[in-house]
N, C-alpha and C. Protein backbone atom coordinates (compact mmCIF):
# COMPACT_ATOMS: atom_id res chain seq x y z
N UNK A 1 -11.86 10.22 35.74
CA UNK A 1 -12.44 10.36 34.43
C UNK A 1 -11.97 9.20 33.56
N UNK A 2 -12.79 8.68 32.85
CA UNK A 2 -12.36 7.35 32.02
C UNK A 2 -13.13 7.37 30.47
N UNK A 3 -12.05 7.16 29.94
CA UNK A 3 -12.44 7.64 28.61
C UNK A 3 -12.80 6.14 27.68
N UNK A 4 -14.05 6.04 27.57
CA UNK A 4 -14.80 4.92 26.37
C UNK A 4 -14.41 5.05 25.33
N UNK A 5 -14.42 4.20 24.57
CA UNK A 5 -14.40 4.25 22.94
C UNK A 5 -15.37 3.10 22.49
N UNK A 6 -16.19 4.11 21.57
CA UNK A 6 -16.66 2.48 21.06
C UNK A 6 -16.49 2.42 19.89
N UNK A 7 -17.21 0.96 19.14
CA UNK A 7 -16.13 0.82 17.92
C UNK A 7 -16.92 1.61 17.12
N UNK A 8 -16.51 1.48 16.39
CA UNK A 8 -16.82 2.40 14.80
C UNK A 8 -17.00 1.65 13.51
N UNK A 9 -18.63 1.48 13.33
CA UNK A 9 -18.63 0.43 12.35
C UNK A 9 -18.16 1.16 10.79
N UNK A 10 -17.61 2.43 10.47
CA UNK A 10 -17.10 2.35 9.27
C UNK A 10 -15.84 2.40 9.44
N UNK A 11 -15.18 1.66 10.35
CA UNK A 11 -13.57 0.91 9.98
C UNK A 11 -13.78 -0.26 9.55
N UNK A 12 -14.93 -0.49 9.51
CA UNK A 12 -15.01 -2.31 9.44
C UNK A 12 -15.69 -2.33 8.04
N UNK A 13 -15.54 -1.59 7.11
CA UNK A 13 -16.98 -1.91 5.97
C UNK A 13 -15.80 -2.48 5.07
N UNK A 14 -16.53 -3.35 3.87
CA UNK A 14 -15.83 -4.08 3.05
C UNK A 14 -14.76 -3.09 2.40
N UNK A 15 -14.99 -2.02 2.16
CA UNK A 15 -14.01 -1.27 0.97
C UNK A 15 -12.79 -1.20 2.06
N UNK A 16 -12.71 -1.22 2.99
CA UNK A 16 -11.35 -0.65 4.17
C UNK A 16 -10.99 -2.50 4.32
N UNK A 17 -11.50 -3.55 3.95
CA UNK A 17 -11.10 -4.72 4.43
C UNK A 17 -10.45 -4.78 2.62
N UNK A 18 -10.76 -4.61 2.04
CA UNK A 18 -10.40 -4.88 0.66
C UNK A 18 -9.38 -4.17 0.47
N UNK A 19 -9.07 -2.66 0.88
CA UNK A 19 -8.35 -1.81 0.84
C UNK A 19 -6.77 -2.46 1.82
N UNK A 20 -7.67 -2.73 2.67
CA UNK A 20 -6.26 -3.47 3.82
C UNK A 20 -5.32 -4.20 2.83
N UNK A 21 -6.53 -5.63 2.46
CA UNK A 21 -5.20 -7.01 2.13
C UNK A 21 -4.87 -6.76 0.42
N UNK A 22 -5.64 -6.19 -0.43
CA UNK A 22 -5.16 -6.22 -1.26
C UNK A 22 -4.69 -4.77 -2.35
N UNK A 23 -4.40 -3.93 -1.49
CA UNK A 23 -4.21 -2.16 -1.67
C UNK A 23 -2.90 -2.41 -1.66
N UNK A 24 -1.80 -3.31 -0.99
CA UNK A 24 -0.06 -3.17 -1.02
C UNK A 24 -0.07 -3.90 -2.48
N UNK A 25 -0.40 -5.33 -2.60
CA UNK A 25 -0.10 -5.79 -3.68
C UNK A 25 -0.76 -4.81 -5.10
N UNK A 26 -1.99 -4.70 -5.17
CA UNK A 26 -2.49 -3.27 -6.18
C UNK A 26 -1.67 -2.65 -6.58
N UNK A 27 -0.92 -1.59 -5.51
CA UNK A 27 -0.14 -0.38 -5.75
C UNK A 27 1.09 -0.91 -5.80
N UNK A 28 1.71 -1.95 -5.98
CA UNK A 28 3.03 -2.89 -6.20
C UNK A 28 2.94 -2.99 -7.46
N UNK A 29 1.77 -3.80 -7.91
CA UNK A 29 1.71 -3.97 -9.73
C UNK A 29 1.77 -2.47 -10.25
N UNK A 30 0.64 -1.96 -10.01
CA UNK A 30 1.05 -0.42 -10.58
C UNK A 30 2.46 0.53 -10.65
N UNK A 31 2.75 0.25 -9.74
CA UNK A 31 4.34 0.81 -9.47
C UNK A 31 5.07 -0.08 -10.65
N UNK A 32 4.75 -1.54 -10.80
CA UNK A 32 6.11 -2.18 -11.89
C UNK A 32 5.10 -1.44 -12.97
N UNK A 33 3.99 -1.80 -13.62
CA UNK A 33 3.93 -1.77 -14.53
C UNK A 33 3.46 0.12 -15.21
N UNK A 34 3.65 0.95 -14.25
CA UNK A 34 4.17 2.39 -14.50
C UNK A 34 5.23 2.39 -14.75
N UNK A 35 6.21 1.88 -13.78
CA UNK A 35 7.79 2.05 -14.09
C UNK A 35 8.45 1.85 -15.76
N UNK A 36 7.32 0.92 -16.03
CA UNK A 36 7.63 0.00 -17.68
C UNK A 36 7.23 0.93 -18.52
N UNK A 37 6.47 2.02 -18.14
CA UNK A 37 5.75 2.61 -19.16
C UNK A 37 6.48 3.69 -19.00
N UNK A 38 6.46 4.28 -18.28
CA UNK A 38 7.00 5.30 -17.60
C UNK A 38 8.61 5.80 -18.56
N UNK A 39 9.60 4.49 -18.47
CA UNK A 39 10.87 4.64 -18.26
C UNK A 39 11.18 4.95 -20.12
N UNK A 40 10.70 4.65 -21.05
CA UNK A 40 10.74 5.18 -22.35
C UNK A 40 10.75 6.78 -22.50
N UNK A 41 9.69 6.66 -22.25
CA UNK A 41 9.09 8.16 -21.96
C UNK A 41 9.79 9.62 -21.22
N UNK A 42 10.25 9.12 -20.38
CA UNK A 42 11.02 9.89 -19.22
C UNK A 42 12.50 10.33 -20.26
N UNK A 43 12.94 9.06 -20.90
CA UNK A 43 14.14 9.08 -21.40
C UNK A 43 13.76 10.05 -22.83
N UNK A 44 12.95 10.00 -23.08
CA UNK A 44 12.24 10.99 -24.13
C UNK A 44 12.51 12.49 -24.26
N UNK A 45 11.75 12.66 -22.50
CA UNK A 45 11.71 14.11 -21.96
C UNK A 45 13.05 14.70 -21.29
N UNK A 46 13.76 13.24 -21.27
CA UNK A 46 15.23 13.91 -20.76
C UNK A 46 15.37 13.94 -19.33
N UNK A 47 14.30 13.33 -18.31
CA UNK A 47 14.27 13.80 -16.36
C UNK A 47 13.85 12.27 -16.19
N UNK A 48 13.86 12.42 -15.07
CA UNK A 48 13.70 11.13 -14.30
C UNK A 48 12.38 11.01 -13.60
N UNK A 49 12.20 12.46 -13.02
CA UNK A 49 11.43 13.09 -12.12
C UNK A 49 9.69 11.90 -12.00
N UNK A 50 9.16 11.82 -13.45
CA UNK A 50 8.12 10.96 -13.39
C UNK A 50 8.17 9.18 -12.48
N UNK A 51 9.14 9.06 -12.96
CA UNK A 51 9.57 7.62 -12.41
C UNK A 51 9.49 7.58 -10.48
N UNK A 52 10.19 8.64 -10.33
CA UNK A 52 10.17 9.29 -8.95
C UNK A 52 9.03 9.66 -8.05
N UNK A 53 8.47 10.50 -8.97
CA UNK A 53 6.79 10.64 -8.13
C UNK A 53 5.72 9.46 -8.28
N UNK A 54 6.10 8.71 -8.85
CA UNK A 54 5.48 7.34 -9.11
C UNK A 54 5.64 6.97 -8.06
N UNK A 55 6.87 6.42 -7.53
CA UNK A 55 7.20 5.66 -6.19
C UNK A 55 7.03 5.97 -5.30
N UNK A 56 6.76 7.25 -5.02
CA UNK A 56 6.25 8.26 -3.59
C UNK A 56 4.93 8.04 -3.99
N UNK A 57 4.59 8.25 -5.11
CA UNK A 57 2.70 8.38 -4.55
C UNK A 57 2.49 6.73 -4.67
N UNK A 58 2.91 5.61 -4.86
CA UNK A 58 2.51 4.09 -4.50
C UNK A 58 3.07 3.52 -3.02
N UNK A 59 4.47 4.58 -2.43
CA UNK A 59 4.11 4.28 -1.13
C UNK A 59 3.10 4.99 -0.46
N UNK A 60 2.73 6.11 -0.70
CA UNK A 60 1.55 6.76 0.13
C UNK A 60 0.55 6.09 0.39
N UNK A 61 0.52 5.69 -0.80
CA UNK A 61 -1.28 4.62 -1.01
C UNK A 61 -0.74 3.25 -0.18
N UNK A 62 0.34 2.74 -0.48
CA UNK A 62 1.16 1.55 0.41
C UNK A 62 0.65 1.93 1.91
N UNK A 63 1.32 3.27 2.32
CA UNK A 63 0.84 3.70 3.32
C UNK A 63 -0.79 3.70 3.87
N UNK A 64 -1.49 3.67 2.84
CA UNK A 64 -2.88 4.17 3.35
C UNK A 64 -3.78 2.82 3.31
N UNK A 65 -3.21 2.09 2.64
CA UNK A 65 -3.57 0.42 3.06
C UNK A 65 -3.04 0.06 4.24
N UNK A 66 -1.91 0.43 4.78
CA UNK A 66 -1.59 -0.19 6.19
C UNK A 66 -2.52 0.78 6.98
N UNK A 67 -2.77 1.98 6.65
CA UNK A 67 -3.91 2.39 7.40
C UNK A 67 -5.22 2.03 7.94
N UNK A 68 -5.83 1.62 6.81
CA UNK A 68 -6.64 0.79 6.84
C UNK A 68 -6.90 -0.60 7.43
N UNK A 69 -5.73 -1.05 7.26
CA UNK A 69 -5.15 -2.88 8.19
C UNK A 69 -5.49 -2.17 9.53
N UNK A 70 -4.75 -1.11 9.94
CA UNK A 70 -5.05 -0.75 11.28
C UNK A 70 -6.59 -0.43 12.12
N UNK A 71 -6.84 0.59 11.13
CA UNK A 71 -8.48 1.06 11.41
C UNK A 71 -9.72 -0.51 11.35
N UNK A 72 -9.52 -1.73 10.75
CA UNK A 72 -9.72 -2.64 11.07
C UNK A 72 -9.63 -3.44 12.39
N UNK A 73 -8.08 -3.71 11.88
CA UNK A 73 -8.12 -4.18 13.23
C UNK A 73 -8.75 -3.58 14.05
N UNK A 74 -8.29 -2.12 15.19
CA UNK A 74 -8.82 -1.56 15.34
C UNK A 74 -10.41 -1.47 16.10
N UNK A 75 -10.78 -1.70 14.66
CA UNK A 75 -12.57 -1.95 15.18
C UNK A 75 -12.97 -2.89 15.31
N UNK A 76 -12.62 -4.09 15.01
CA UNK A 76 -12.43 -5.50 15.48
C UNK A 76 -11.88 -5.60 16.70
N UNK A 77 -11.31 -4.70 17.40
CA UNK A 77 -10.63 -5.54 18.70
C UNK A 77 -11.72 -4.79 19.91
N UNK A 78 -11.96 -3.40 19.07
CA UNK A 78 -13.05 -2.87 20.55
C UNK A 78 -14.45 -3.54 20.21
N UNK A 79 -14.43 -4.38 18.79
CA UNK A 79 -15.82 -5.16 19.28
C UNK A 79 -16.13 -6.33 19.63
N UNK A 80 -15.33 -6.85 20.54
CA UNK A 80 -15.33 -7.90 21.40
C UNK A 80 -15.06 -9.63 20.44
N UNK A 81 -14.15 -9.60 19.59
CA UNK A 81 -14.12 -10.89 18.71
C UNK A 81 -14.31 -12.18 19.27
N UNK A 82 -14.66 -11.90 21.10
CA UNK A 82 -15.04 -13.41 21.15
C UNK A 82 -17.12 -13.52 21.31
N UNK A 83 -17.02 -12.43 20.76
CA UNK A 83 -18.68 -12.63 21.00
C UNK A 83 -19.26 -12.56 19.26
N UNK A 84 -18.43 -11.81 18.79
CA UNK A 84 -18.75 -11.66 17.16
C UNK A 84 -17.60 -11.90 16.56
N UNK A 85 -18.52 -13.15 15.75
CA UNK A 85 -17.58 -13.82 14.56
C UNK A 85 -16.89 -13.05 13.48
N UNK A 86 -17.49 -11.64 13.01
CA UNK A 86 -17.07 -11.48 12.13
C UNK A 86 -15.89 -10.25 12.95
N UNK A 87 -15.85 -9.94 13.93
CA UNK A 87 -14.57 -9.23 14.72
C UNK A 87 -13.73 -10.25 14.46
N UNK A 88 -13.76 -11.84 14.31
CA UNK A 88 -12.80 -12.45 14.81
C UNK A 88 -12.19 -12.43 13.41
N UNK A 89 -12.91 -12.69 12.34
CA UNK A 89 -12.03 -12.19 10.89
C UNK A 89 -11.80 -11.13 10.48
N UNK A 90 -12.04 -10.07 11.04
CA UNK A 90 -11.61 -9.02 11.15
C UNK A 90 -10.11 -8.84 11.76
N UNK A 91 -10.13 -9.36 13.00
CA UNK A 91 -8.87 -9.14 13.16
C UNK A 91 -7.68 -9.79 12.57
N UNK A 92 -8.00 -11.03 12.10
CA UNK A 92 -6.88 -11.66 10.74
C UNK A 92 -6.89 -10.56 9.38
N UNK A 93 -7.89 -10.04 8.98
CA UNK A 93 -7.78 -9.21 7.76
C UNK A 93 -6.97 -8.13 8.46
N UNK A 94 -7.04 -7.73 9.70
CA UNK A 94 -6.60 -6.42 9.85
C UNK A 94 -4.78 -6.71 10.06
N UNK A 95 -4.31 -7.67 10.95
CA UNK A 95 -3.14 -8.19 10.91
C UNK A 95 -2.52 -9.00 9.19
N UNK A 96 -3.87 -9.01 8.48
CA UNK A 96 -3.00 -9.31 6.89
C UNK A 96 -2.61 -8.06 6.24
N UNK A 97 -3.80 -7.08 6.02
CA UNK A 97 -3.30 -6.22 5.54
C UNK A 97 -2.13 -5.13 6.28
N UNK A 98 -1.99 -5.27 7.37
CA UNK A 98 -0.89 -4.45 7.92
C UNK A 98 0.39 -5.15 7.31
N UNK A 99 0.32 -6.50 7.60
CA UNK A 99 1.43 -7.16 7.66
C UNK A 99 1.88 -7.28 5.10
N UNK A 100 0.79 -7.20 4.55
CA UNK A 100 1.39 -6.89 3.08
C UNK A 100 1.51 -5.85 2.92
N UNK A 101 0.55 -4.55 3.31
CA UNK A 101 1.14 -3.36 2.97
C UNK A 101 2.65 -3.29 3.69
N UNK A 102 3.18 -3.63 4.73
CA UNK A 102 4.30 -3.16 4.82
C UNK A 102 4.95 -3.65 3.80
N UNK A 103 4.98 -5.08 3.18
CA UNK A 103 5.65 -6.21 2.55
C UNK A 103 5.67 -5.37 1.10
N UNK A 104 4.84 -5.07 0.75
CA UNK A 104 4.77 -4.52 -0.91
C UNK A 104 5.44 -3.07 -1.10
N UNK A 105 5.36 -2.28 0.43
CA UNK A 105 5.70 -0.64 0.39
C UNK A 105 6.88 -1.12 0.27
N UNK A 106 7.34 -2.11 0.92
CA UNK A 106 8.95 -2.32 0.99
C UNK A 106 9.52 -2.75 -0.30
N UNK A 107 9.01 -3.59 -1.14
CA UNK A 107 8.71 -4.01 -2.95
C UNK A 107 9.09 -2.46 -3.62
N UNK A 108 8.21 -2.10 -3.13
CA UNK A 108 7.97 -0.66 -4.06
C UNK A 108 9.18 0.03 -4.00
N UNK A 109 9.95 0.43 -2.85
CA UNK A 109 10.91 1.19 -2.55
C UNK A 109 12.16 0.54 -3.01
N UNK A 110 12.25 -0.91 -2.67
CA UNK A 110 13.31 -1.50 -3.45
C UNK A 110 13.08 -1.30 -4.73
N UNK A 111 12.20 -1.60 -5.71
CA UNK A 111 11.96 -0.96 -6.97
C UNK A 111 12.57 0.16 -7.53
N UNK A 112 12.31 1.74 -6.76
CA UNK A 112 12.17 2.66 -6.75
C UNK A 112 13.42 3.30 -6.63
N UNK A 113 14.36 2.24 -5.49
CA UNK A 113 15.78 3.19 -5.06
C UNK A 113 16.41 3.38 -6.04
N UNK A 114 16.84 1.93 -6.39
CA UNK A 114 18.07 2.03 -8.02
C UNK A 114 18.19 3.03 -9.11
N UNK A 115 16.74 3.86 -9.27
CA UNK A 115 16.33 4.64 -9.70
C UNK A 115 16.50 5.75 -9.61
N UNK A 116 17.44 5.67 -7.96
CA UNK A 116 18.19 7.24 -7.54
C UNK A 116 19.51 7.13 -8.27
N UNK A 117 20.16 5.94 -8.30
CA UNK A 117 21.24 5.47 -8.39
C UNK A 117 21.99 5.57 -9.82
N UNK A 118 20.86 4.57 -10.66
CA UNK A 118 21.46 3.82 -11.86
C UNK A 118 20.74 5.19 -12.71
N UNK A 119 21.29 5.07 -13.81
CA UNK A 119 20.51 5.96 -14.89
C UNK A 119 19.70 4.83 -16.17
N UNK A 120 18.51 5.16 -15.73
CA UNK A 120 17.32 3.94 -16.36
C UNK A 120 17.55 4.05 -18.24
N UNK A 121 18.04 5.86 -18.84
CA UNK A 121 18.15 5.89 -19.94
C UNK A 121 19.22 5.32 -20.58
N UNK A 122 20.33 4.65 -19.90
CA UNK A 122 21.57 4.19 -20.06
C UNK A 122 21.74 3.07 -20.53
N UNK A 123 20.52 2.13 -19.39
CA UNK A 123 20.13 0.65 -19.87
C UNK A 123 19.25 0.11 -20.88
N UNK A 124 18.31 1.46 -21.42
CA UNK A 124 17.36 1.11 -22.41
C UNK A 124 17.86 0.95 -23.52
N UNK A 125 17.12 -0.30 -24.48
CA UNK A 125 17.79 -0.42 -25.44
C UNK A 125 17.54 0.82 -26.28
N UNK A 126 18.33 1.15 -27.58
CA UNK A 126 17.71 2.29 -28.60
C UNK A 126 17.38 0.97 -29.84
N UNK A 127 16.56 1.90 -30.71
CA UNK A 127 16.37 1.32 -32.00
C UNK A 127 16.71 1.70 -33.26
């Protein structure tokens, strides 16, 4: 018994190639520039907790762009990239976006740790 696969042209549609290379850096800016907004506020309410679920839900999405890098690639490699050109940029988009979503999830989390650590209301200035 031998099991086929064939490719699957909605791994390959623009929103999952867009999603690949530029979904880590996206959810990287969002993560700083939540954190900025975020960290007043938090110190307001007295918890941290917002700052926190911030960084878990921008690696998820971190996560779901390397998903996507994959499901690319992916469908680029079972559709033969030496016969179709656009498999063959496919499989560079799919090896970019794997290779920044990891790069930015890893951004994010360095961001995110100190945040277990340091107390963010400590460092803010008052007025």
């Amino acid at each position: 018994m031998s099991l086929t696969v064939t490719p699957r042209e909605d791994h390959r549609t623009n929103v999952r190639r867009f999603d690949a290379v530029f979904g880590g850096p996206i959810w990287w800016g969002t993560h700083l520039g939540g954190t900025y907004w975020l960290v007043p506020r938090a110190c307001e309410w007295g918890t941290t907790w917002p700052m926190h679920t911030l960084t878990i839900a921008m690696l998820l999405l971190c996560g779901r762009a390397w998903l996507s890098g994959v499901q690319v690639l992916r469908g680029a490699q079972l559709a033969d990239p030496e016969a179709d050109r656009t498999a063959q940029r496919d499989v560079f988009i799919g090896w970019a976006g794997i290779l920044l979503s990891i790069l930015f999830g890893a951004v994010v989390l360095y961001e995110g740790v100190p945040g277990l650590i340091l107390d963010a209301c400590a460092m803010t200035p008052t007025s």
